[in-house]
N, C-alpha and C. Protein backbone atom coordinates (compact mmCIF):
# COMPACT_ATOMS: atom_id res chain seq x y z
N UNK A 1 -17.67 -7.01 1.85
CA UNK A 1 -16.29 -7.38 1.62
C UNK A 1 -15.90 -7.18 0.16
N UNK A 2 -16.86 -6.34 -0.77
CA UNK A 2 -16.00 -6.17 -1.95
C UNK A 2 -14.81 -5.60 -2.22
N UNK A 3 -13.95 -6.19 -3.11
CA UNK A 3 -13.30 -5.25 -3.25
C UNK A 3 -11.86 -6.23 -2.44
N UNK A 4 -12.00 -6.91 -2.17
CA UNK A 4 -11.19 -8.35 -1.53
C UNK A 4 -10.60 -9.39 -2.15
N UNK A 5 -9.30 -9.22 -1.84
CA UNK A 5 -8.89 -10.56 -2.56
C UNK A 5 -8.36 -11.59 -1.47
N UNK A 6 -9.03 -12.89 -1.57
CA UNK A 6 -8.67 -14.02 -0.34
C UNK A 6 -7.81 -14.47 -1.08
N UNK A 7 -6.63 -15.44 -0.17
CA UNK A 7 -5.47 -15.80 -0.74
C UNK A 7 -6.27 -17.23 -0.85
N UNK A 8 -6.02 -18.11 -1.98
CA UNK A 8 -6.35 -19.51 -1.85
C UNK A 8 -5.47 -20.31 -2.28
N UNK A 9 -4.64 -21.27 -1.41
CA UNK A 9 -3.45 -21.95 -2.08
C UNK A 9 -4.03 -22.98 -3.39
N UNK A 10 -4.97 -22.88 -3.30
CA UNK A 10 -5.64 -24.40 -4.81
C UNK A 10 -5.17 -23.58 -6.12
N UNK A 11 -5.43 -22.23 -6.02
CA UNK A 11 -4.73 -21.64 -7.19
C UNK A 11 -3.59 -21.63 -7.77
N UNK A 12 -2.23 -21.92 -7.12
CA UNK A 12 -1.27 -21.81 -7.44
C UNK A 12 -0.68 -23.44 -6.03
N UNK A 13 -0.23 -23.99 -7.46
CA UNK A 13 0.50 -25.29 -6.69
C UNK A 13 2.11 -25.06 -6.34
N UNK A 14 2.19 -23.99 -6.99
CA UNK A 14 3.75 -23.71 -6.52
C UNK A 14 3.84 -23.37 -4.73
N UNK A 15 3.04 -22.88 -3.98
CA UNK A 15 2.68 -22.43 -2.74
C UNK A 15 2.78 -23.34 -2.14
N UNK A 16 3.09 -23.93 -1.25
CA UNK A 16 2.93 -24.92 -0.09
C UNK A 16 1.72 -24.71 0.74
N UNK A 17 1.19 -25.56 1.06
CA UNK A 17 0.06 -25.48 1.56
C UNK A 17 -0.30 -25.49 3.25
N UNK A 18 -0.91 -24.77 3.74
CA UNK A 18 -0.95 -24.72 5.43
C UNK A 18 -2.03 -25.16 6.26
N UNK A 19 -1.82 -26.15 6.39
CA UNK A 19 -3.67 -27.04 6.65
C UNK A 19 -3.99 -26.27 7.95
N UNK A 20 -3.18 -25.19 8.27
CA UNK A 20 -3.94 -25.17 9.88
C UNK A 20 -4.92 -23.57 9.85
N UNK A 21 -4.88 -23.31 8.23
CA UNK A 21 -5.40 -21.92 8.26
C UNK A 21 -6.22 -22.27 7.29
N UNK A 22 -6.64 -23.08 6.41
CA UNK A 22 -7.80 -23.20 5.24
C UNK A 22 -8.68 -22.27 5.08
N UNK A 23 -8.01 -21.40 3.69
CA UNK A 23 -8.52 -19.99 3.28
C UNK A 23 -10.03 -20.50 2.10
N UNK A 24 -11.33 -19.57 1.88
CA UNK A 24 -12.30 -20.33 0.76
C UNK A 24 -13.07 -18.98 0.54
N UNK A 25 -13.01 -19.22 0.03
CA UNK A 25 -13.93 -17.94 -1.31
C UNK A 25 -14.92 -18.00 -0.69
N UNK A 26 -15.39 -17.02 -0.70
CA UNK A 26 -17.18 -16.43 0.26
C UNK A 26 -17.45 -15.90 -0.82
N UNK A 27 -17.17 -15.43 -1.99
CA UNK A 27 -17.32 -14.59 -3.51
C UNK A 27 -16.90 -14.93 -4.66
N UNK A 28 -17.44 -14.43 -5.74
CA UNK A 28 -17.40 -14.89 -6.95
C UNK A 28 -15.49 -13.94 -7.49
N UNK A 29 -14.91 -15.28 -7.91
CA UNK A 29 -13.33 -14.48 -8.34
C UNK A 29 -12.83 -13.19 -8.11
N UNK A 30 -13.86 -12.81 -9.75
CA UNK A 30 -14.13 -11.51 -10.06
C UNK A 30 -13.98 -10.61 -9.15
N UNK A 31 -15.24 -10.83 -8.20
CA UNK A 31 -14.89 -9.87 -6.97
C UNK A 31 -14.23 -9.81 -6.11
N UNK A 32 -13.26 -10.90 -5.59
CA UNK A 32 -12.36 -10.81 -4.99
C UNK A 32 -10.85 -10.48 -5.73
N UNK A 33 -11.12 -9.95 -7.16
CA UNK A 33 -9.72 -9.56 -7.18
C UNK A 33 -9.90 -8.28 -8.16
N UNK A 34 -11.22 -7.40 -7.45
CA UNK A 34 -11.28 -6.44 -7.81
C UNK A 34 -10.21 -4.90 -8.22
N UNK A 35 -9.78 -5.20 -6.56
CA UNK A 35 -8.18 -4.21 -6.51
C UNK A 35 -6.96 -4.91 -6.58
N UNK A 36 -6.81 -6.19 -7.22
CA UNK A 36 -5.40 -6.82 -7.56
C UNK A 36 -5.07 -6.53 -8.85
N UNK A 37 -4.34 -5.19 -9.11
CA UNK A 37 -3.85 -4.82 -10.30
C UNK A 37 -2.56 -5.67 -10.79
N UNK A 38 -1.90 -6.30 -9.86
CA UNK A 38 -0.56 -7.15 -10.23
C UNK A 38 -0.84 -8.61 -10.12
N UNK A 39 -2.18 -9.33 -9.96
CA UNK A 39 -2.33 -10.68 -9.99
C UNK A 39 -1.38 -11.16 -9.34
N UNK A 40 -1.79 -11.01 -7.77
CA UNK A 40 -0.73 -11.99 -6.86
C UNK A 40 -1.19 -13.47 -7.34
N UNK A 41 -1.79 -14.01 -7.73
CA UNK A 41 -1.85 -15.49 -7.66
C UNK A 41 -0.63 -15.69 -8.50
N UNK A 42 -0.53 -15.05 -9.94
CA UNK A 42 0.63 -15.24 -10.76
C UNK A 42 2.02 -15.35 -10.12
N UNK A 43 2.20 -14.50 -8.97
CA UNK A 43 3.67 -14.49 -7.89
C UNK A 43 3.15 -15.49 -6.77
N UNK A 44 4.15 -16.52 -7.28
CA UNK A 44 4.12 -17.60 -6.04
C UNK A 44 4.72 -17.40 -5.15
N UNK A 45 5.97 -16.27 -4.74
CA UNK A 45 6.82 -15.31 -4.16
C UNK A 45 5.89 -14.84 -2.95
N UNK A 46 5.08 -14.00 -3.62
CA UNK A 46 4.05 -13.44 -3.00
C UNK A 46 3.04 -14.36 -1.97
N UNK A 47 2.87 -15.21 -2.63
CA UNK A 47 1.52 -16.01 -2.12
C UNK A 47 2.37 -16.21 -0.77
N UNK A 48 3.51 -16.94 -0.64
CA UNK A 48 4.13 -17.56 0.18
C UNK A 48 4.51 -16.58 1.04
N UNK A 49 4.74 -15.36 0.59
CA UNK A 49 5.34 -14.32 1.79
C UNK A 49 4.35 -13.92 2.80
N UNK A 50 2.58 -13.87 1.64
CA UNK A 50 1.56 -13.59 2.89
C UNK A 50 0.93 -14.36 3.85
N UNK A 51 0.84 -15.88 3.11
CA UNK A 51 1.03 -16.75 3.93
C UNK A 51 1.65 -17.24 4.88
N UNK A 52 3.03 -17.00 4.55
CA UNK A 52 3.81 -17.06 6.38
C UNK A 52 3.47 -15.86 6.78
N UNK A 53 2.88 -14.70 6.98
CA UNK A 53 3.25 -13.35 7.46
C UNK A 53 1.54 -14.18 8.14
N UNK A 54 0.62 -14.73 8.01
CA UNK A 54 -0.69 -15.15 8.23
C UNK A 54 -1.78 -14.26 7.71
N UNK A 55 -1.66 -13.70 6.41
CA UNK A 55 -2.59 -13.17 5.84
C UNK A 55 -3.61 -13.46 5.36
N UNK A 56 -4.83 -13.42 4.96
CA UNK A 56 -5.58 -14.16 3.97
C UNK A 56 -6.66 -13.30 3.10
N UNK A 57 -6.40 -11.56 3.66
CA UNK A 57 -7.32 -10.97 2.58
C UNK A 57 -6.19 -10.01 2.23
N UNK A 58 -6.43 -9.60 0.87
CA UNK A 58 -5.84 -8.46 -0.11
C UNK A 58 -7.05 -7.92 -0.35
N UNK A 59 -6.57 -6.58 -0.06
CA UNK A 59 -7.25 -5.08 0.13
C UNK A 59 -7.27 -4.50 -1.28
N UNK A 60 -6.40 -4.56 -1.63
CA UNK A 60 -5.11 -3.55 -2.55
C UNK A 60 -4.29 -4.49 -3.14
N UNK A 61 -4.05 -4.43 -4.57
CA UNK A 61 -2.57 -4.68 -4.46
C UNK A 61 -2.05 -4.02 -6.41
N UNK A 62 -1.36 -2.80 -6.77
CA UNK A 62 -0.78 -2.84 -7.20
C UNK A 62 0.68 -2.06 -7.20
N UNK A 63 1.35 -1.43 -8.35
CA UNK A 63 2.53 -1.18 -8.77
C UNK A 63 2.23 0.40 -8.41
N UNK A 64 2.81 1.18 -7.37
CA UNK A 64 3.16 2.77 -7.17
C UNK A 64 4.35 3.12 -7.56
N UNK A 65 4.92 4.16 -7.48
CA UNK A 65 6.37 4.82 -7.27
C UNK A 65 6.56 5.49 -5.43
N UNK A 66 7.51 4.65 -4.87
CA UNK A 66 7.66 4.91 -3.39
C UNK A 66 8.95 6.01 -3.68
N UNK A 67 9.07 7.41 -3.08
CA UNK A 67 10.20 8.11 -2.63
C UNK A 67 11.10 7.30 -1.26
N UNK A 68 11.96 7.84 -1.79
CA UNK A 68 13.42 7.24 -0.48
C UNK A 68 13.52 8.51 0.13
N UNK A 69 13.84 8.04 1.44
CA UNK A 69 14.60 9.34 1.96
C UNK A 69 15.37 10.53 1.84
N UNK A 70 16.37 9.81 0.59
CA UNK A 70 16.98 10.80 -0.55
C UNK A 70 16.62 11.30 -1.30
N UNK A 71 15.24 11.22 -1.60
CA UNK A 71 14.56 11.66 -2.64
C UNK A 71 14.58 10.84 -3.87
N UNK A 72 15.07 9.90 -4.42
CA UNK A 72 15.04 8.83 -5.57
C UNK A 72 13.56 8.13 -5.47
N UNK A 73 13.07 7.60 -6.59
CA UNK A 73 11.55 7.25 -6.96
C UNK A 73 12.14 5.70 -7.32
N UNK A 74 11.42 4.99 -6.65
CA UNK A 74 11.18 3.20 -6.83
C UNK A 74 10.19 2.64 -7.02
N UNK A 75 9.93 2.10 -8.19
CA UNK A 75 8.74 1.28 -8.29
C UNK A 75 8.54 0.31 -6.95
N UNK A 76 7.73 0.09 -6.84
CA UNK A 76 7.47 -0.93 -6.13
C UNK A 76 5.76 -2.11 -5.61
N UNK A 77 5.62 -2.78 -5.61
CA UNK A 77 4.77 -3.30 -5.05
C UNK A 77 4.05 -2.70 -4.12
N UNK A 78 3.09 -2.52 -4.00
CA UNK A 78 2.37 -2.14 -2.48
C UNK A 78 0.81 -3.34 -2.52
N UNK A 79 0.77 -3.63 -1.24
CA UNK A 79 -0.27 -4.22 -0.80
C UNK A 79 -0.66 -4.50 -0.13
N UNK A 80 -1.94 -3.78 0.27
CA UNK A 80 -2.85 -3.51 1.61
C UNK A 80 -3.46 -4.77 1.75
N UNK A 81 -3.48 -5.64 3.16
CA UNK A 81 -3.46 -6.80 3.63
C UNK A 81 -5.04 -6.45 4.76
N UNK A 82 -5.74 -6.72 5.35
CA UNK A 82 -6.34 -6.55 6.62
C UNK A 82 -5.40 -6.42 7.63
N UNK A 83 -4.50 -6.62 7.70
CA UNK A 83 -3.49 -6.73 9.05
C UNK A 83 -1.84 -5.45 8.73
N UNK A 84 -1.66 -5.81 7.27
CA UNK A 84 -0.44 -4.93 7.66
C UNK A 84 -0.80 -4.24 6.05
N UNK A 85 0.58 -3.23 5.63
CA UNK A 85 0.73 -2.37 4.47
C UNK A 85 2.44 -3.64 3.78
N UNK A 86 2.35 -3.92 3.03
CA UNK A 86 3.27 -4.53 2.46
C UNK A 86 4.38 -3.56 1.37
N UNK A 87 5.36 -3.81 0.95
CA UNK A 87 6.22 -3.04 0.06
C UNK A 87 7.11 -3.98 -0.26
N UNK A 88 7.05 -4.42 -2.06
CA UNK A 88 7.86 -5.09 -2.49
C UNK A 88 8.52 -4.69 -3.85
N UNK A 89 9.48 -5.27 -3.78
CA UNK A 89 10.10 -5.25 -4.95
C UNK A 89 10.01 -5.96 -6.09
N UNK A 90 9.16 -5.00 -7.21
CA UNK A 90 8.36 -6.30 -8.44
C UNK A 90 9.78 -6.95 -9.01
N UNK A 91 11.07 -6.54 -9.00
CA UNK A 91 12.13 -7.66 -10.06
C UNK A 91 12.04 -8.81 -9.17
N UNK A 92 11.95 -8.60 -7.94
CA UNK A 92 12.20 -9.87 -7.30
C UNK A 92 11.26 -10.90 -6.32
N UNK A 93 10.68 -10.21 -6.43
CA UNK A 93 9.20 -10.45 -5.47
C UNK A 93 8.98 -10.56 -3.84
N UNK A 94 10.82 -9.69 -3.42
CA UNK A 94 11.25 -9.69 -1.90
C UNK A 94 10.58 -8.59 -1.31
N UNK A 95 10.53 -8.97 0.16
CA UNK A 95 9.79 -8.08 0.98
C UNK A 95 10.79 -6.50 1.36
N UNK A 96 10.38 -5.71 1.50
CA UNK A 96 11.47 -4.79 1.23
C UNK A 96 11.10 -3.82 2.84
N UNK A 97 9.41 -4.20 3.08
CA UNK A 97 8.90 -3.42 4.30
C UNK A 97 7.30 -3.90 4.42
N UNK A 98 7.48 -4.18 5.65
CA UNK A 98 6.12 -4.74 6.44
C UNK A 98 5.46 -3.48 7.82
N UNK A 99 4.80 -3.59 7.34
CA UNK A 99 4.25 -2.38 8.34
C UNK A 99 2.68 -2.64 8.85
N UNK A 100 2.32 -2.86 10.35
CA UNK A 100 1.12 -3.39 10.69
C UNK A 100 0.39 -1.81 11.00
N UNK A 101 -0.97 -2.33 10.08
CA UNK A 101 -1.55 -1.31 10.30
C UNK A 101 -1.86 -1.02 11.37
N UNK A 102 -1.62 -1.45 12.30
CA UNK A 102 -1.94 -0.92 13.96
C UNK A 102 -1.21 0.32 14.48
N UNK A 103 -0.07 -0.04 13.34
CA UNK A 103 1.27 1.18 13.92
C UNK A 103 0.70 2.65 13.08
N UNK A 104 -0.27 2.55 12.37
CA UNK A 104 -0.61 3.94 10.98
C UNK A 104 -1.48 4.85 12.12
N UNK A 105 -0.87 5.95 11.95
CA UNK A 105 -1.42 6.88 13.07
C UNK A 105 -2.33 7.66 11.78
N UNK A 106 -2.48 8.09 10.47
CA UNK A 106 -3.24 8.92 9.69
C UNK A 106 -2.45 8.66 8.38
N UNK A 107 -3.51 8.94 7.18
CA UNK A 107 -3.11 9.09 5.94
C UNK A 107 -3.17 10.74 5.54
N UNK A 108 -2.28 11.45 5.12
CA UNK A 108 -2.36 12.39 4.69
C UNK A 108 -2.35 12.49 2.81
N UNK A 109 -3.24 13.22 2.33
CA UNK A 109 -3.55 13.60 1.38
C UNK A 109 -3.46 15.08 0.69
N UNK A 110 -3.61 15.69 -0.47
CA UNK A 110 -3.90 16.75 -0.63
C UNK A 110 -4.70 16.72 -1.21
N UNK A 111 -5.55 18.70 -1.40
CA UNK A 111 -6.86 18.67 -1.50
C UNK A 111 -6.66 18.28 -3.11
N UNK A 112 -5.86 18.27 -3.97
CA UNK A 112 -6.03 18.85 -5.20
C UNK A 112 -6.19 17.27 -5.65
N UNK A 113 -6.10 17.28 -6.86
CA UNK A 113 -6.10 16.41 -7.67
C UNK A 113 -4.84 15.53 -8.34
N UNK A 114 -4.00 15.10 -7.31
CA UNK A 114 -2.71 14.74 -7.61
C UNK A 114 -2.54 13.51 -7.51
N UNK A 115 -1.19 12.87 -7.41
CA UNK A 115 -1.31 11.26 -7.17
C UNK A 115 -0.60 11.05 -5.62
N UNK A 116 -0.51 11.73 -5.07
CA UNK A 116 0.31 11.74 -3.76
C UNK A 116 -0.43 11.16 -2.46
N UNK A 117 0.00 10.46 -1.83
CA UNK A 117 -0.64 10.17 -0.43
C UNK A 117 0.83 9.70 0.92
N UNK A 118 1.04 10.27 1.45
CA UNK A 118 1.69 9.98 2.73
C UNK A 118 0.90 9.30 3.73
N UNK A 119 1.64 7.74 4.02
CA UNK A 119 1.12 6.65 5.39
C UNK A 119 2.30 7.55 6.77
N UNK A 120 1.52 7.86 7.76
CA UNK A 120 2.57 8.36 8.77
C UNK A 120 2.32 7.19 9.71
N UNK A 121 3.31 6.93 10.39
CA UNK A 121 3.91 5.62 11.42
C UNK A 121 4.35 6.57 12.30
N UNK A 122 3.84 6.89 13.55
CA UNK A 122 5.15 7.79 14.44
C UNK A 122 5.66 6.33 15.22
N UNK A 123 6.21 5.85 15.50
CA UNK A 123 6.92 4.47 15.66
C UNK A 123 8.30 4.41 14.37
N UNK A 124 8.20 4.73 13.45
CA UNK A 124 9.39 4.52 12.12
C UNK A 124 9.02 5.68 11.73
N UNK A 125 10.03 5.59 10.36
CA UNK A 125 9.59 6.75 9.34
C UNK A 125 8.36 6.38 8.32
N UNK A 126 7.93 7.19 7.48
CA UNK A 126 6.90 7.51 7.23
C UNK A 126 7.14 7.11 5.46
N UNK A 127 5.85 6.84 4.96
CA UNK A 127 6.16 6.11 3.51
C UNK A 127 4.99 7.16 2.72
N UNK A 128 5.77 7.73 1.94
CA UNK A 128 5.21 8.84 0.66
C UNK A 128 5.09 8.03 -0.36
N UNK A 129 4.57 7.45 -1.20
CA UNK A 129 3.84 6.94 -2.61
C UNK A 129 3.10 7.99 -3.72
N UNK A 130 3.19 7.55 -4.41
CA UNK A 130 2.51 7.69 -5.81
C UNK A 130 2.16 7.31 -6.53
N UNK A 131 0.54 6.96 -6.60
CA UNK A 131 -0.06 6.58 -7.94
C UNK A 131 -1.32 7.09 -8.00
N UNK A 132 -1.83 6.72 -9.16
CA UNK A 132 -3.23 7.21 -10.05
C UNK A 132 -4.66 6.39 -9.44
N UNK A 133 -4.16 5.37 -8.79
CA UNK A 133 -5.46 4.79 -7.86
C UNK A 133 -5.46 5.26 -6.00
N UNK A 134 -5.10 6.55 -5.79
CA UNK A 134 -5.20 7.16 -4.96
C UNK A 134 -6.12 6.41 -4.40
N UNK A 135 -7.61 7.08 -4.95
CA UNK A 135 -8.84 6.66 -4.13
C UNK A 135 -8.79 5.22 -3.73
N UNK A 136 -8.49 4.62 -4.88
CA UNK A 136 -9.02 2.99 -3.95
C UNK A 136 -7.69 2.46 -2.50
N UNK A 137 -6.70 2.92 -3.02
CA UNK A 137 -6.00 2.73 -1.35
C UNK A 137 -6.37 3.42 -0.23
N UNK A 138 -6.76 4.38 -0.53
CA UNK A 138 -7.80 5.34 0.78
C UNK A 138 -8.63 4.78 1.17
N UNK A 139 -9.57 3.87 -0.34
CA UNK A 139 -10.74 3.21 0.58
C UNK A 139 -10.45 1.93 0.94
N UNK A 140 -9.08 1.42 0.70
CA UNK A 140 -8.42 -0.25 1.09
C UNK A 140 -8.34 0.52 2.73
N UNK A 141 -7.63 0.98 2.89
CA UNK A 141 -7.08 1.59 4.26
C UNK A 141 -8.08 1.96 5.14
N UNK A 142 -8.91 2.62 4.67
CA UNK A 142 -10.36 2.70 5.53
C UNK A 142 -11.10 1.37 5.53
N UNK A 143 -11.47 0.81 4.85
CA UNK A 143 -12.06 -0.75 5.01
C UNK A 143 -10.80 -1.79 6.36
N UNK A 144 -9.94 -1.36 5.59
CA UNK A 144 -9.19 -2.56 7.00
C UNK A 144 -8.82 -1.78 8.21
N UNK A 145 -8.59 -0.67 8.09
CA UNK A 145 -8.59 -0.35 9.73
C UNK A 145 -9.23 1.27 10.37
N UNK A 146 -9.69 1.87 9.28
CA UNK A 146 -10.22 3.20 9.64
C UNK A 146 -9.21 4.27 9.93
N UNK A 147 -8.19 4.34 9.55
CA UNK A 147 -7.03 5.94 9.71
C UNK A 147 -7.86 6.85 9.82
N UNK A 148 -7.24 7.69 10.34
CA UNK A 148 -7.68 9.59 9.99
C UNK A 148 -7.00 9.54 9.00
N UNK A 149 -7.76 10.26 7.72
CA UNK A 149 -7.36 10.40 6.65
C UNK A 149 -7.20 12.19 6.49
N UNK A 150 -6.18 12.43 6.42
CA UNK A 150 -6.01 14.18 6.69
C UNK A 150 -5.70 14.61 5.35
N UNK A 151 -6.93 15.74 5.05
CA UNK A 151 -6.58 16.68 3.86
C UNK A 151 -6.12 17.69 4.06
N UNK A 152 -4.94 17.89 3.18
CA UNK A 152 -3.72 19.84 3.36
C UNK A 152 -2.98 19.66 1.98
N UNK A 153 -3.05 21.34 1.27
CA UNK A 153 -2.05 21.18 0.48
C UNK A 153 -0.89 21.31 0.94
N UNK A 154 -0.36 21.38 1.99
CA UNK A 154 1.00 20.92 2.96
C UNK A 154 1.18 20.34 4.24
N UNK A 155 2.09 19.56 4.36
CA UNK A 155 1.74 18.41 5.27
C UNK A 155 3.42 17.90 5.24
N UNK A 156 3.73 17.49 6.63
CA UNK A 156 5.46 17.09 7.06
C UNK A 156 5.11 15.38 6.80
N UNK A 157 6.21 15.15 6.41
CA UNK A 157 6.24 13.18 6.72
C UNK A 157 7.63 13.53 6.74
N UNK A 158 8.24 11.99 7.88
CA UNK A 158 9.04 11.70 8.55
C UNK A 158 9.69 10.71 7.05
N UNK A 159 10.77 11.09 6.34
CA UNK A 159 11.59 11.01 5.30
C UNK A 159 12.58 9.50 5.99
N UNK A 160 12.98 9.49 6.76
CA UNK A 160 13.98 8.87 7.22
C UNK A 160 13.95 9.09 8.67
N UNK A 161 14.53 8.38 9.59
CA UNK A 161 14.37 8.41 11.03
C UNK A 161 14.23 9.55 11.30
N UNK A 162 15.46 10.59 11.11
CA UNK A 162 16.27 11.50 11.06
C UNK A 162 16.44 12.71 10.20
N UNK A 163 15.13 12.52 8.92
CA UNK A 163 14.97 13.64 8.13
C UNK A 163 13.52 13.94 7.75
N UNK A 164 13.17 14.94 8.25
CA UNK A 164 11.66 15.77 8.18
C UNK A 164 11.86 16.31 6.66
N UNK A 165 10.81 15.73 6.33
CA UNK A 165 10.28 16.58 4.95
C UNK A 165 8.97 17.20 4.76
N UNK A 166 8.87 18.18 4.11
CA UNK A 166 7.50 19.29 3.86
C UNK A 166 7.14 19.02 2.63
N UNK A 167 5.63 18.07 2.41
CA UNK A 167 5.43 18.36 1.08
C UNK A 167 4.69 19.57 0.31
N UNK A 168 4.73 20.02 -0.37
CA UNK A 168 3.46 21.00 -0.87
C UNK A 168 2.94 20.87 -2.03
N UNK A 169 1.61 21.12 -2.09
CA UNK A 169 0.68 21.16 -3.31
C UNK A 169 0.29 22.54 -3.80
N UNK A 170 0.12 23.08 -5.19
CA UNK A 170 -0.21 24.22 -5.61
C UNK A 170 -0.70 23.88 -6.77
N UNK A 171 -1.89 24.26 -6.93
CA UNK A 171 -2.74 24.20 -8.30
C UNK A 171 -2.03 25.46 -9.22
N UNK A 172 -1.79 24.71 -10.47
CA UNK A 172 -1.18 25.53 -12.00
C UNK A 172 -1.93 25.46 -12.61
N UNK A 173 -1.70 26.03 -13.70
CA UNK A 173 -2.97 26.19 -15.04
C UNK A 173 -1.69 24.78 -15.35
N UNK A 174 -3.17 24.08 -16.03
CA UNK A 174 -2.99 22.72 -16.41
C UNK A 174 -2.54 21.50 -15.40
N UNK A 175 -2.61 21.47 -14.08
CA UNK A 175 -2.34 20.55 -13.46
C UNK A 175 -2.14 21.19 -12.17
N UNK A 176 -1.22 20.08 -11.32
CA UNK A 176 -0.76 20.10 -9.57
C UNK A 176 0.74 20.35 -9.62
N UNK A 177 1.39 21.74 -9.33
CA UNK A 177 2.76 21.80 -8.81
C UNK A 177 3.03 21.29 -7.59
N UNK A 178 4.11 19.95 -7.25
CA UNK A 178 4.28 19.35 -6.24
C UNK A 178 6.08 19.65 -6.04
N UNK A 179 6.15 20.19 -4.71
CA UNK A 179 7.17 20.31 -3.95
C UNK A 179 7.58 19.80 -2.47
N UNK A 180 8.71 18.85 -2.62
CA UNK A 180 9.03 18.24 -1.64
C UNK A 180 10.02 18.94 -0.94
N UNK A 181 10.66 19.24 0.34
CA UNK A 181 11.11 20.42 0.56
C UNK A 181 11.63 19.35 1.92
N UNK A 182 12.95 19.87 2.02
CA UNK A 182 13.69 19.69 3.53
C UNK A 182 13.04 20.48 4.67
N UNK A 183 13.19 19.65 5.62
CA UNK A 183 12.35 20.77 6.88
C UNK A 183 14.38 21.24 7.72
């Protein structure tokens, strides 16, 4: 279970407490808040949102850039739960999108060396991200539920109900040319 963060309400008294789920450390801190780059204990917002949602392990949790359907870039929260994929909004600490990993049909990736990863849902549309800890959400996502994790330097995700997008990857001298493309 490294690599886990258990929620524990003793940490934060701002949280209300839920006697009918009593969460307890099986591990030393440290290791349970190996992949919490945003210190959920610090968001009492947070604590409380995973707690009613009935969460009690963090996989994952920091700050990406999510694309919109329109193509605009949003910071946002992300955090891989055992049970679902979370998406919040760090000004406010509101839930913005809940998604149970039951519904994740594959993670798509490219081969190169970029920051890109597409979650596909065929049930909704599909959530494109970006960040520099690629690997460890690949291996949050494989630890809590095992996806097909698909490598292509091009690959479709579902943009919006209603709008197919093509991403592509191309290795440049000095880096990854990335193109997002209308289907």
């Amino acid at each position: 279970m490294s690599g886990r963060v258990q929620i524990d309400d003793s940490k934060n008294d701002d949280v209300p407490k839920d006697e009918s789920s009593p969460v307890q450390h099986d591990e030393p801190e440290e290791k349970l808040r190996k992949r919490d780059y945003i210190d959920i204990f610090s968001h009492p917002n947070l604590m409380r949102l995973l707690n009613k949602q009935g969460d009690q392990i963090v996989l994952f949790a920091d700050k990406v850039l999510k694309f919109t359907g329109s193509g605009k870039m949003k910071y946002r929260f992300l955090m891989i739960t055992d049970f679902a994929i979370y998406i919040i909004d760090p000004e406010t600490d509101s839930l913005k999108r809940r998604i149970a990993l039951a519904a994740v049909e594959k993670i798509c990736v490219s081969e190169l060396t970029d920051n890109f990863l597409a979650v596909i849902i065929p049930t909704e549309y599909d959530l494109l991200i970006a960040s520099a800890r690629k690997n460890e959400i690949i291996t949050a996502f494989v630890e809590a539920y095992e996806p097909e994790v698909v490598s292509s330097n091009r690959f479709e995700y579902n943009a919006a109900s209603d709008l197919v997008k093509e991403i592509e990857f191309e290795e440049v001298e000095g880096g990854v040319k990335t193109r997002i493309l209308r289907k």
